[in-house]
N, C-alpha and C. Protein backbone atom coordinates (compact mmCIF):
# COMPACT_ATOMS: atom_id res chain seq x y z
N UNK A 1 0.85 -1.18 0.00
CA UNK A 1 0.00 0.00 0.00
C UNK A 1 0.89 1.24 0.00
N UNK A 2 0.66 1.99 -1.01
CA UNK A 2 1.20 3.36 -0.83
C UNK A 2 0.84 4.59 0.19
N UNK A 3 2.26 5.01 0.29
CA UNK A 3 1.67 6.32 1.54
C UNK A 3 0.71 7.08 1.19
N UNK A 4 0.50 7.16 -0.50
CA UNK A 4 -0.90 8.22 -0.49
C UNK A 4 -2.32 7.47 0.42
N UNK A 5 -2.33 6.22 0.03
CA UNK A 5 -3.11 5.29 0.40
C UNK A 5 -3.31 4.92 1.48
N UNK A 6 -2.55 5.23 2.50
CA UNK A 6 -2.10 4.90 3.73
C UNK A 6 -2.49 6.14 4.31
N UNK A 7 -2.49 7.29 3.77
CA UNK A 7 -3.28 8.77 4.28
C UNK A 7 -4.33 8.78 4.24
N UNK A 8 -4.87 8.16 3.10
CA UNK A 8 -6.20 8.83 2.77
C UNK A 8 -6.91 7.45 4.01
N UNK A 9 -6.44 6.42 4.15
CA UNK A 9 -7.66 5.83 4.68
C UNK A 9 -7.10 6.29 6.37
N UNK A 10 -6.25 6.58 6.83
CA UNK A 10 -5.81 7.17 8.01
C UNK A 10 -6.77 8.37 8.36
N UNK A 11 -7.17 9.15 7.07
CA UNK A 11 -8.31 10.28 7.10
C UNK A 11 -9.21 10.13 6.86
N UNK A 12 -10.13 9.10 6.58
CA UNK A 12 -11.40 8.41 7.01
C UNK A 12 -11.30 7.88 8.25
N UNK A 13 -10.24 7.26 8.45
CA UNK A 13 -10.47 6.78 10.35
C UNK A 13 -10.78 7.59 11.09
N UNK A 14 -10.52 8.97 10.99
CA UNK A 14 -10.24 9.95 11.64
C UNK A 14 -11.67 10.50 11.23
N UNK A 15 -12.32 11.19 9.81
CA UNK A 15 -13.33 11.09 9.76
C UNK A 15 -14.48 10.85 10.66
N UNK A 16 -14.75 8.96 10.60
CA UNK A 16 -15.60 8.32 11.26
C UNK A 16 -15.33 8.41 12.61
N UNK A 17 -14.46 8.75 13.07
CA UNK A 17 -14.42 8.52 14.95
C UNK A 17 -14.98 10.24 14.94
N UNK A 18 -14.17 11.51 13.94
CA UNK A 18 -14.83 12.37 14.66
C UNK A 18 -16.61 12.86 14.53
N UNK A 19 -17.01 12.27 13.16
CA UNK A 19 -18.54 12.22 13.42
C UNK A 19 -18.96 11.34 14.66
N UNK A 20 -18.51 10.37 15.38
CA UNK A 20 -18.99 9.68 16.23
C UNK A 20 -19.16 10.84 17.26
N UNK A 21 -18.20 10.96 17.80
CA UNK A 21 -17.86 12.26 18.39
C UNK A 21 -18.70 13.14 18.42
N UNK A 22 -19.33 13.56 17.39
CA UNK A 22 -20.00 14.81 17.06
C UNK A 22 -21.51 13.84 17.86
N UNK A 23 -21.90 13.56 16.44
CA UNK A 23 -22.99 12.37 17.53
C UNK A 23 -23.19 12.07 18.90
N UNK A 24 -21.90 11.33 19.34
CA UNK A 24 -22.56 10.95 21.02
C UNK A 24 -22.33 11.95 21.69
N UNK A 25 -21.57 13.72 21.40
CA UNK A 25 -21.62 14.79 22.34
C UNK A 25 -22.89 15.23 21.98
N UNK A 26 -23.86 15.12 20.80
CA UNK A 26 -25.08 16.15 20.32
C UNK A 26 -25.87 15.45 21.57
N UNK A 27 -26.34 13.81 21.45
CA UNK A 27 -27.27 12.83 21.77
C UNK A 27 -26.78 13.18 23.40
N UNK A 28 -25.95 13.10 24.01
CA UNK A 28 -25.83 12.99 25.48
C UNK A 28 -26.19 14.88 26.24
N UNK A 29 -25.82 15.96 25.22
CA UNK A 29 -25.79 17.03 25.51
C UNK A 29 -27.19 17.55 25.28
N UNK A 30 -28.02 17.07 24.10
CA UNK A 30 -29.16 17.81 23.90
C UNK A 30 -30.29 17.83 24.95
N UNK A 31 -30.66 16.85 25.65
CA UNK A 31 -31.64 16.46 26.50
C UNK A 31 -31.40 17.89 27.64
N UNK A 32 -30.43 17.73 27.99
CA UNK A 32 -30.03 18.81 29.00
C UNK A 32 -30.44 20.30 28.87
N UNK A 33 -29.98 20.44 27.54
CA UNK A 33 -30.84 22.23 26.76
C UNK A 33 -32.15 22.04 27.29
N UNK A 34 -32.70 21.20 27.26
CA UNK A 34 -34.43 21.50 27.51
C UNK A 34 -33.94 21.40 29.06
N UNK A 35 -33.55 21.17 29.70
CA UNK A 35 -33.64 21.36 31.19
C UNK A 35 -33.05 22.44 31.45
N UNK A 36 -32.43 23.25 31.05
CA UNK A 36 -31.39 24.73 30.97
C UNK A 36 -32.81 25.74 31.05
N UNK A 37 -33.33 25.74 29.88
CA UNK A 37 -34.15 26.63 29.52
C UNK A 37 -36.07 26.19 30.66
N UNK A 38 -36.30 25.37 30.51
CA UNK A 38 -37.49 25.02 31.28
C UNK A 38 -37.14 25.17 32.74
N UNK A 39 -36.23 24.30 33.60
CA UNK A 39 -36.14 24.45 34.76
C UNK A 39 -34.95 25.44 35.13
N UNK A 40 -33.80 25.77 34.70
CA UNK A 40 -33.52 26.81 35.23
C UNK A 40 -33.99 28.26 34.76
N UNK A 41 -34.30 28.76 33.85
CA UNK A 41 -34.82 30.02 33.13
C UNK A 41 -36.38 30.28 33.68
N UNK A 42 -37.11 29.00 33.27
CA UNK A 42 -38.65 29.31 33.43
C UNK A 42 -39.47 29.55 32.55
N UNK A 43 -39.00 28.94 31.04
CA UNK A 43 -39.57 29.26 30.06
C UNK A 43 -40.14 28.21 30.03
N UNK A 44 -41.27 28.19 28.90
CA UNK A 44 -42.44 27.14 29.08
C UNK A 44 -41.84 25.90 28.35
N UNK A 45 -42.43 24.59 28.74
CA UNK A 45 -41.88 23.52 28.26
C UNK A 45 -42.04 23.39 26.45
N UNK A 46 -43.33 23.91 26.34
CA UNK A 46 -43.91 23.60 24.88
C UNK A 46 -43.00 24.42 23.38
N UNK A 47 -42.73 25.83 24.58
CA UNK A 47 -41.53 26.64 23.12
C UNK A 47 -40.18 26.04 23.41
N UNK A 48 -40.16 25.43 24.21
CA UNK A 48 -38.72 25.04 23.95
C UNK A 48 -38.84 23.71 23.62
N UNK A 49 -39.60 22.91 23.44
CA UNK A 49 -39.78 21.31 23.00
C UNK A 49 -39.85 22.03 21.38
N UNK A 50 -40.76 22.88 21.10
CA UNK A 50 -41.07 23.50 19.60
C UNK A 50 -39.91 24.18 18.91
N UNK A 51 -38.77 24.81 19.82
CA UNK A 51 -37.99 25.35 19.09
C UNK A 51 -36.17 24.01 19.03
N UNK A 52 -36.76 23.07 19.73
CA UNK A 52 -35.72 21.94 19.57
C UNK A 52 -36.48 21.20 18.46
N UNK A 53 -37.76 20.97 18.08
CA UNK A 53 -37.86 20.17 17.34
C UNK A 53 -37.65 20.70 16.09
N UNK A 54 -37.73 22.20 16.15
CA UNK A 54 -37.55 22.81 14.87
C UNK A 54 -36.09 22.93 14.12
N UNK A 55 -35.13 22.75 14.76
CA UNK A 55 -34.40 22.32 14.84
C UNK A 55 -33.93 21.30 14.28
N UNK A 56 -34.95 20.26 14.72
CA UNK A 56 -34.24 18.87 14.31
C UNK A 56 -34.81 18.27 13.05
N UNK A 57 -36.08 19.44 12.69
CA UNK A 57 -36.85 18.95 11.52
C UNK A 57 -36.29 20.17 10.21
N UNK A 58 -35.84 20.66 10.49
CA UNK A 58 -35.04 22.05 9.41
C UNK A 58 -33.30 20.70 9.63
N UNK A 59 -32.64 20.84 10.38
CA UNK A 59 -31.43 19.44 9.84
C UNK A 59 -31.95 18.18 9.29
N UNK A 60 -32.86 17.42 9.35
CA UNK A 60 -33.05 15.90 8.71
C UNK A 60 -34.16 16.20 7.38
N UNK A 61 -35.33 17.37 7.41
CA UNK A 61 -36.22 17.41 6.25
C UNK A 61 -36.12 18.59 5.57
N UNK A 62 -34.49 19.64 5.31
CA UNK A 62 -34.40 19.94 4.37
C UNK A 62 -32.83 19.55 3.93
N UNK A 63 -32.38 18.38 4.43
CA UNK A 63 -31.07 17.74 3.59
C UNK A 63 -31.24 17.44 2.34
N UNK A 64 -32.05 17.10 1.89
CA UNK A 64 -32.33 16.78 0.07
C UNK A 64 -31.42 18.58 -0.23
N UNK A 65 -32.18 19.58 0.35
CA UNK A 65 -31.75 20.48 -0.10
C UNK A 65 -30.21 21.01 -0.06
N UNK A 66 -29.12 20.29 1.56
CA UNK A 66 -28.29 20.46 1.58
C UNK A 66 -27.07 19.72 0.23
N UNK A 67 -27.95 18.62 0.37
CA UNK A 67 -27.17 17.83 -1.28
C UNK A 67 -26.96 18.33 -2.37
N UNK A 68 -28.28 19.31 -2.75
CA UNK A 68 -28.03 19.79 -3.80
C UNK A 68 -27.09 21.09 -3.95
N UNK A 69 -26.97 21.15 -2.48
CA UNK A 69 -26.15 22.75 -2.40
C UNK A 69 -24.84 22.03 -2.56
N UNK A 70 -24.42 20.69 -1.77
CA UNK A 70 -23.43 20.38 -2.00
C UNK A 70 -22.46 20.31 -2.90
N UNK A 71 -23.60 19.54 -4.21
CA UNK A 71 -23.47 19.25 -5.56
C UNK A 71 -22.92 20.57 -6.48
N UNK A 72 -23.49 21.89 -5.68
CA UNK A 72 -23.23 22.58 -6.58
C UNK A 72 -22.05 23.08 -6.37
N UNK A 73 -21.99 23.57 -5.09
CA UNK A 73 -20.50 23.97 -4.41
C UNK A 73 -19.40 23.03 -3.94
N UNK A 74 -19.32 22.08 -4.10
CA UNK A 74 -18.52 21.02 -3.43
C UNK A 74 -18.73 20.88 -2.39
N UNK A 75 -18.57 19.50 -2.09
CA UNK A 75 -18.45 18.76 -0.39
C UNK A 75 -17.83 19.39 0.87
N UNK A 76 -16.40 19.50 0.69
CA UNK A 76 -15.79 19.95 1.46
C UNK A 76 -16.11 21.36 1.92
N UNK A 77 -16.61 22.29 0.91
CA UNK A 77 -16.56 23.91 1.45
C UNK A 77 -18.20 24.07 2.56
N UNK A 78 -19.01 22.82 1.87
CA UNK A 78 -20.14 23.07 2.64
C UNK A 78 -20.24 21.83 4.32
N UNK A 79 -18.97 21.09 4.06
CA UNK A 79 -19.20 20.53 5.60
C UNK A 79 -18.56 21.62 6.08
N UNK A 80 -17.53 22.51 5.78
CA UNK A 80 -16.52 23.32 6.73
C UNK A 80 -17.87 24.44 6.85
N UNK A 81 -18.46 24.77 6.12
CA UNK A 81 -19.47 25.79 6.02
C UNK A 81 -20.58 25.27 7.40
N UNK A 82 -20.95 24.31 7.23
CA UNK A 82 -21.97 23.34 8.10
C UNK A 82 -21.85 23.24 9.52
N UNK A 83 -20.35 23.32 9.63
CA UNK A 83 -19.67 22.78 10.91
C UNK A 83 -19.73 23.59 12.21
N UNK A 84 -19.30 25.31 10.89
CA UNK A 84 -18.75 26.10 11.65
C UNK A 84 -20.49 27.25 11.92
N UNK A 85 -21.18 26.82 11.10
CA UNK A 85 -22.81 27.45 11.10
C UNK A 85 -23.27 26.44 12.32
N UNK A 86 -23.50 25.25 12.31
CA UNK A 86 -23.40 24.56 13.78
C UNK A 86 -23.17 24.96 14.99
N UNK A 87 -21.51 24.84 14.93
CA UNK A 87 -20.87 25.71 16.33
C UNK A 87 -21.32 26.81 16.72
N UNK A 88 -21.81 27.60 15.17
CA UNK A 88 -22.00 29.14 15.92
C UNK A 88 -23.48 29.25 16.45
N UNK A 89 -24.65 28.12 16.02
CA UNK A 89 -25.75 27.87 16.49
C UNK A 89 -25.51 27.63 17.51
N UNK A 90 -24.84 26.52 18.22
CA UNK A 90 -24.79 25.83 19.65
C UNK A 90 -24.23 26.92 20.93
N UNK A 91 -23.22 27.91 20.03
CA UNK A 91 -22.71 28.71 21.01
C UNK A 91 -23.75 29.56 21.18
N UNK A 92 -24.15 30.18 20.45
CA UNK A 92 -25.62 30.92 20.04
C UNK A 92 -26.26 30.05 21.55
N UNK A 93 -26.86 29.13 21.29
CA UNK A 93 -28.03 28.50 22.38
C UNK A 93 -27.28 28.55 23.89
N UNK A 94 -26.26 28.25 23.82
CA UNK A 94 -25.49 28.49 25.28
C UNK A 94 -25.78 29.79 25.89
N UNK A 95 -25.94 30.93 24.97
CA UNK A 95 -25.75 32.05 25.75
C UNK A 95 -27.27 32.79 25.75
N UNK A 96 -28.15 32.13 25.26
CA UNK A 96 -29.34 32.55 24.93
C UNK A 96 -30.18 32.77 26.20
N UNK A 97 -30.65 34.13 26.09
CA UNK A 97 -31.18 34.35 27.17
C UNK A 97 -32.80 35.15 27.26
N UNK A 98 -33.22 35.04 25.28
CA UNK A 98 -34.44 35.45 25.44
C UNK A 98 -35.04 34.35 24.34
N UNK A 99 -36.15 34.04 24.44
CA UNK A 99 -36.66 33.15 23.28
C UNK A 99 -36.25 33.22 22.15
N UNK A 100 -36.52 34.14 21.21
CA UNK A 100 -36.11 34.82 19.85
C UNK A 100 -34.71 34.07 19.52
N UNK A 101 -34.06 34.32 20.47
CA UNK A 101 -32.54 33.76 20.40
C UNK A 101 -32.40 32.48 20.31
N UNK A 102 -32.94 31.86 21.18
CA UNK A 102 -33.13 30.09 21.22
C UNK A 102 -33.79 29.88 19.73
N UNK A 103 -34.60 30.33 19.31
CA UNK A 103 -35.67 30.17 18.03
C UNK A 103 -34.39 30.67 17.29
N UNK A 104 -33.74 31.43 17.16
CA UNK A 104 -32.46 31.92 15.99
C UNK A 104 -31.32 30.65 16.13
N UNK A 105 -30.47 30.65 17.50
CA UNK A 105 -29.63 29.32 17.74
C UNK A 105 -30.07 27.82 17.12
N UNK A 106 -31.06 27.91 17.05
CA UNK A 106 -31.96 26.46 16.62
C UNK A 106 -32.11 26.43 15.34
N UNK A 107 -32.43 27.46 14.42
CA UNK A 107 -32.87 27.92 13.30
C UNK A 107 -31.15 27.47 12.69
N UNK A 108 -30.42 28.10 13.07
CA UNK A 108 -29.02 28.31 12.63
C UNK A 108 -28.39 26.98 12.48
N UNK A 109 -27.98 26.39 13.86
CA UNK A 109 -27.60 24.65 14.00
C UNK A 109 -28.29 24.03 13.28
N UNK A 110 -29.84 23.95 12.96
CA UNK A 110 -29.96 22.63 11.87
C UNK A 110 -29.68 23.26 10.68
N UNK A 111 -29.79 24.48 9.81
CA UNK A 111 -29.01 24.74 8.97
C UNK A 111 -27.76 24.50 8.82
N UNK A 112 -27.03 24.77 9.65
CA UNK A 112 -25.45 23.88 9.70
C UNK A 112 -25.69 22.60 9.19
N UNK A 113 -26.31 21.80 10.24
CA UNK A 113 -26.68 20.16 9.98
C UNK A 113 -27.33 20.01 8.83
N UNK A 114 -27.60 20.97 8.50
CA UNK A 114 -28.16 20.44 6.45
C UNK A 114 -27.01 20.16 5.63
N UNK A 115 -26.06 21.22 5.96
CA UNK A 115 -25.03 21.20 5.40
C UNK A 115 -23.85 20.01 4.76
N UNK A 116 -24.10 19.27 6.10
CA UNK A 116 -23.10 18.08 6.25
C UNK A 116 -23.52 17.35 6.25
């Protein structure tokens, strides 16, 4: 096997462990946002169940659409695009301290997650 060959699948290993990554920090961390905002803040359970699901239904039911963006712009510029629209959603929701904002942080992260 050649060293090109020997990189490239070294950078799929790396790849797949860091989507794992991404995954079991989203799945173990998300549950908790709804307890941030409901029990410590005092906001009602129903906008913040509504603005997580919105969320999760803008990342999984408009990906057809992220594909095609992909297709047009290439792969790579729209996961780095995806990643970093993500992060800036999640940091976004960390610091969120009026609804609007949570509804924008949410809006933003599954747009990221279309991305990729």
């Amino acid at each position: 096997m050649s060293r090109v060959s020997q990189a490239r699948n070294l950078g799929k290993y790396f790849l797949l462990i860091d989507n794992m990554l991404v995954v079991l920090g989203f799945f173990v961390v998300f549950p908790l946002i709804s307890i941030r905002f409901v029990d410590q803040m005092g906001w009602a359970a129903v906008m913040v169940g509504i603005a997580l699901g919105l969320r999760q239904f803008i990342q999984q039911g408009l990906g057809i659409f992220g594909g095609a963006i992909a297709d047009r712009f290439g792969v790579k510029p729209m996961i780095v695009t995806g990643m970093l629209m993500r992060a800036a959603g999640f940091a976004t929701m960390g610091i969120a301290h009026e609804p609007w904002l949570l509804w924008f942080s949410c809006f933003l992260s599954g747009l990221g997650g279309t991305l990729f």
